[in-house]
C-alpha atoms as a PDB file:
ATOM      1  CA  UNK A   1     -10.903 -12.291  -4.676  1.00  0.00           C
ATOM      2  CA  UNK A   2     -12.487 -10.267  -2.343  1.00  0.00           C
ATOM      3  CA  UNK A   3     -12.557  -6.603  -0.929  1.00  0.00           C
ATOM      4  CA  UNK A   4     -12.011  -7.766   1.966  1.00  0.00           C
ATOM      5  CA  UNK A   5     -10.027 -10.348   1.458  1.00  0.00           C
ATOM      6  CA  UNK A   6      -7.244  -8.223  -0.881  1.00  0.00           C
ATOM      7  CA  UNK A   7      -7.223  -5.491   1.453  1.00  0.00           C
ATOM      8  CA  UNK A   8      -6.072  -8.544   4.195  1.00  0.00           C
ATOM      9  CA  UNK A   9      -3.603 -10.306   2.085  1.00  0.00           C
ATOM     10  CA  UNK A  10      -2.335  -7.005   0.827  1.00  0.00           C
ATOM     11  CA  UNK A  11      -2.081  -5.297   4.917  1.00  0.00           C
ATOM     12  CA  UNK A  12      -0.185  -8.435   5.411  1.00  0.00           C
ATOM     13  CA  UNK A  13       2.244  -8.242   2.473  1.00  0.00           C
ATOM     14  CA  UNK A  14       2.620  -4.478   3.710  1.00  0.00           C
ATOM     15  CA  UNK A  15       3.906  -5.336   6.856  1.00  0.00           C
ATOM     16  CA  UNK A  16       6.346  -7.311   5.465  1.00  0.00           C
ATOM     17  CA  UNK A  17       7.688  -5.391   2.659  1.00  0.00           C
ATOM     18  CA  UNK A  18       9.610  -1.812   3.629  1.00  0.00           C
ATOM     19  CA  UNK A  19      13.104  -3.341   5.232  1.00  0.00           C
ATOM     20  CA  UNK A  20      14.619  -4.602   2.118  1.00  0.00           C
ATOM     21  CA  UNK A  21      14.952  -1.302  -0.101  1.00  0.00           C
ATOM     22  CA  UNK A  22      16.278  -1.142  -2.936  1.00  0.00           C
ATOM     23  CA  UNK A  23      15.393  -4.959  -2.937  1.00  0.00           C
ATOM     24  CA  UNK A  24      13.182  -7.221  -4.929  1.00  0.00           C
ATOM     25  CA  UNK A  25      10.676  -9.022  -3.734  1.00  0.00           C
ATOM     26  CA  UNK A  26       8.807 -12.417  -5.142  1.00  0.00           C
ATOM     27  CA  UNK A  27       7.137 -11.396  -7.939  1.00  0.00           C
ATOM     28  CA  UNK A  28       8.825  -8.819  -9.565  1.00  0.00           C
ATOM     29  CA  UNK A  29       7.590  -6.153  -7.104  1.00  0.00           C
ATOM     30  CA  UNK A  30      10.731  -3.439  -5.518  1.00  0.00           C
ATOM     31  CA  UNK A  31       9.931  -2.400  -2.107  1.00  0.00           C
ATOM     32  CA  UNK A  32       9.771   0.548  -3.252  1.00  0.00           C
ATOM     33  CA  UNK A  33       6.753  -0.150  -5.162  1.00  0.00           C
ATOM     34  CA  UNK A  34       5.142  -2.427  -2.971  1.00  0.00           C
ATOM     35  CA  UNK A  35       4.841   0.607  -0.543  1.00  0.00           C
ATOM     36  CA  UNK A  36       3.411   2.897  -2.871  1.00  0.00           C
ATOM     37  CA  UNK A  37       1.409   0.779  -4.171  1.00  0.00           C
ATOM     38  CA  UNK A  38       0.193  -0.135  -1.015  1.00  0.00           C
ATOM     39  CA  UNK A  39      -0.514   3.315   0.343  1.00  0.00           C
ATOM     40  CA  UNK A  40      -2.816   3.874  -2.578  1.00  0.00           C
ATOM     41  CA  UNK A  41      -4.322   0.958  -2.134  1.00  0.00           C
ATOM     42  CA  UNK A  42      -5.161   1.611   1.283  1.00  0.00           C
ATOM     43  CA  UNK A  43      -6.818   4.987   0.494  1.00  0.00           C
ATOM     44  CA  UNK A  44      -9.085   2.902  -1.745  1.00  0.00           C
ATOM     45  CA  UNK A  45     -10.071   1.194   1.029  1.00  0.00           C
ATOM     46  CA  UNK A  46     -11.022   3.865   3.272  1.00  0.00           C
ATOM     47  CA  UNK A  47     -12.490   5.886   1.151  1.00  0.00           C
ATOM     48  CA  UNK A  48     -16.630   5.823   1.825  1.00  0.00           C
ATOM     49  CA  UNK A  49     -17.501   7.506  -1.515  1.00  0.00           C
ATOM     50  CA  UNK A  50     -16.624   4.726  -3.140  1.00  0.00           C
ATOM     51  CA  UNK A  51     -18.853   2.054  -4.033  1.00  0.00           C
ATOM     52  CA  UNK A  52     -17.571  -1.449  -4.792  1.00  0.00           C
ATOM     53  CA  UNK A  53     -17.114  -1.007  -8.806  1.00  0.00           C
ATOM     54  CA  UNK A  54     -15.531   1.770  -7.839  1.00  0.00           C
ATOM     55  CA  UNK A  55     -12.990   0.470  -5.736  1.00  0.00           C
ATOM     56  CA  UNK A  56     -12.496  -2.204  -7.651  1.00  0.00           C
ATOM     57  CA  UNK A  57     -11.601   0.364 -10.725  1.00  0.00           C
ATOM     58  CA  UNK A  58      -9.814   2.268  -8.357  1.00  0.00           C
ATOM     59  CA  UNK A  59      -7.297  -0.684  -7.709  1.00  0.00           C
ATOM     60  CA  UNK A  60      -7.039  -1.590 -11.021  1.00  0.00           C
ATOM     61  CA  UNK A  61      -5.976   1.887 -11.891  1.00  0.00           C
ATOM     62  CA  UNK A  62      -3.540   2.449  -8.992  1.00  0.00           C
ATOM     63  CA  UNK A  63      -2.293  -1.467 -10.108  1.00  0.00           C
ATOM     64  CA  UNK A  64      -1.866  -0.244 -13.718  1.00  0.00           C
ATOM     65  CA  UNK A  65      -0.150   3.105 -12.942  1.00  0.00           C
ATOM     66  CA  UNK A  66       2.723   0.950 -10.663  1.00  0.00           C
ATOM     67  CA  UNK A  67       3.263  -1.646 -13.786  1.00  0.00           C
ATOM     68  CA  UNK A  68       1.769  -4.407 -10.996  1.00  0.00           C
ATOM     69  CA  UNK A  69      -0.969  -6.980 -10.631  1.00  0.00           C
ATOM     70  CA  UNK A  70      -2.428  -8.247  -7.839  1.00  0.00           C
ATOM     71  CA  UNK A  71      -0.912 -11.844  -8.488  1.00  0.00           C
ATOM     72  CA  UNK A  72       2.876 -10.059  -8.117  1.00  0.00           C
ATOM     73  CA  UNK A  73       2.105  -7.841  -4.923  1.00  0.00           C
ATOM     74  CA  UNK A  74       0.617 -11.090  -3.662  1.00  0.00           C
ATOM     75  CA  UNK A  75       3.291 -13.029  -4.115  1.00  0.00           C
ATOM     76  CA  UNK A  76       5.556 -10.181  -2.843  1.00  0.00           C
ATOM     77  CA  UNK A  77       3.848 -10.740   0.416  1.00  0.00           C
ATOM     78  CA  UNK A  78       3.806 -14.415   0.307  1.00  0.00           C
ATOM     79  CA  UNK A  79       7.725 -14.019   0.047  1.00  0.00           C
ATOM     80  CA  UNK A  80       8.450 -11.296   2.630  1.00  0.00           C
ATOM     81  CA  UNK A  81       6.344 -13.127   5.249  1.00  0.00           C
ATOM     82  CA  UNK A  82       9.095 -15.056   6.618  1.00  0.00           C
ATOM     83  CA  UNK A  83      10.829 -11.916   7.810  1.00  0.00           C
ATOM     84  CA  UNK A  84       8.272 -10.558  11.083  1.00  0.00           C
ATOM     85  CA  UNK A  85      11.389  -7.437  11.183  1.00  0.00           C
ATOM     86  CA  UNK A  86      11.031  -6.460   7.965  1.00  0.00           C
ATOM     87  CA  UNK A  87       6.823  -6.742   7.734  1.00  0.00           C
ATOM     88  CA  UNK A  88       7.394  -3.969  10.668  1.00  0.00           C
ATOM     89  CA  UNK A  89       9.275  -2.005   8.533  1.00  0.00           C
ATOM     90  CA  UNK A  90       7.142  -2.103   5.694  1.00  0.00           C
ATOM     91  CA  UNK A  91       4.473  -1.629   7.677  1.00  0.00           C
ATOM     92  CA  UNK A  92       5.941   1.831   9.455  1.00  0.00           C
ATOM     93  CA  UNK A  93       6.129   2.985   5.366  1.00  0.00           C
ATOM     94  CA  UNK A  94       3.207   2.447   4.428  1.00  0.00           C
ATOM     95  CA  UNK A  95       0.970   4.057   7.365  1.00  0.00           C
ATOM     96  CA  UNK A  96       3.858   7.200   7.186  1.00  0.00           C
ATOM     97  CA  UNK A  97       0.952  10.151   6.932  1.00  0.00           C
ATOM     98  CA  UNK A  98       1.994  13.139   5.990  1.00  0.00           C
ATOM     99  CA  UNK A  99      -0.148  15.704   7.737  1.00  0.00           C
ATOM    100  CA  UNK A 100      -0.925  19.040   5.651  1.00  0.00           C
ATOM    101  CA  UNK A 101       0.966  21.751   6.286  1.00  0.00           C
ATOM    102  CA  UNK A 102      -0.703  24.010   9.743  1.00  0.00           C
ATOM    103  CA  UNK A 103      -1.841  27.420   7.987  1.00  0.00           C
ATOM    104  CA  UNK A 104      -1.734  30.098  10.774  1.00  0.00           C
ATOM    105  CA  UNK A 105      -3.634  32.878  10.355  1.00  0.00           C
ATOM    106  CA  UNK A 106      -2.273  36.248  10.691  1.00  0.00           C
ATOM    107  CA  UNK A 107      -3.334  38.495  13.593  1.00  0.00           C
ATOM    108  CA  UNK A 108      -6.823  39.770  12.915  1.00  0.00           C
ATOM    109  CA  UNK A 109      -7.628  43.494  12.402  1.00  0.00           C
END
């Protein structure tokens, strides 16, 4: 599969994912999981310093570490598609940033 096409199957599956915590999805895959996962995954995509072995070692790695495979977090998705609520959900979860903390500066002297 794909760069491309992973990063669109697995956006998808993202979007469907994040309502049912606690849950299982198709595959194997908690929620739970399926968000990490996918928030790791999407770093991987964005990040420019990677070339396309790299990426691809990248997601095997971040796969690996979450005791997944791209078959189960596809099929995850393929599951949780039928519910357009919960893909928002899922969604919200996985695009959650957490900014760095603001480091103020103390008066100068």
């Amino acid at each position: 599969m794909t760069r491309t096409s992973f990063a669109v199957v697995a956006l998808a599956g993202a979007l469907l994912v994040a309502s049912c915590r606690g849950r299982t999805a198709s595959g194997g895959v908690s929620d739970s999981t399926y968000v990490a996962t996918m928030r790791e995954l999407r770093g991987v995509a964005l990040d420019t310093m990677l070339d396309s072995a790299g990426r691809a070692a990248a997601r095997e790695r971040i796969l690996t570490r979450h005791h997944v495979t791209a078959a189960s977090m596809q099929s995850a998705a393929r599951a949780l598609a039928r519910n357009p609520d919960h893909a928002i959900d899922v969604w919200r979860q996985i695009s959650e940033q957490h900014a760095p903390p603001v480091v103020k500066k103390g008066p100068s002297k």
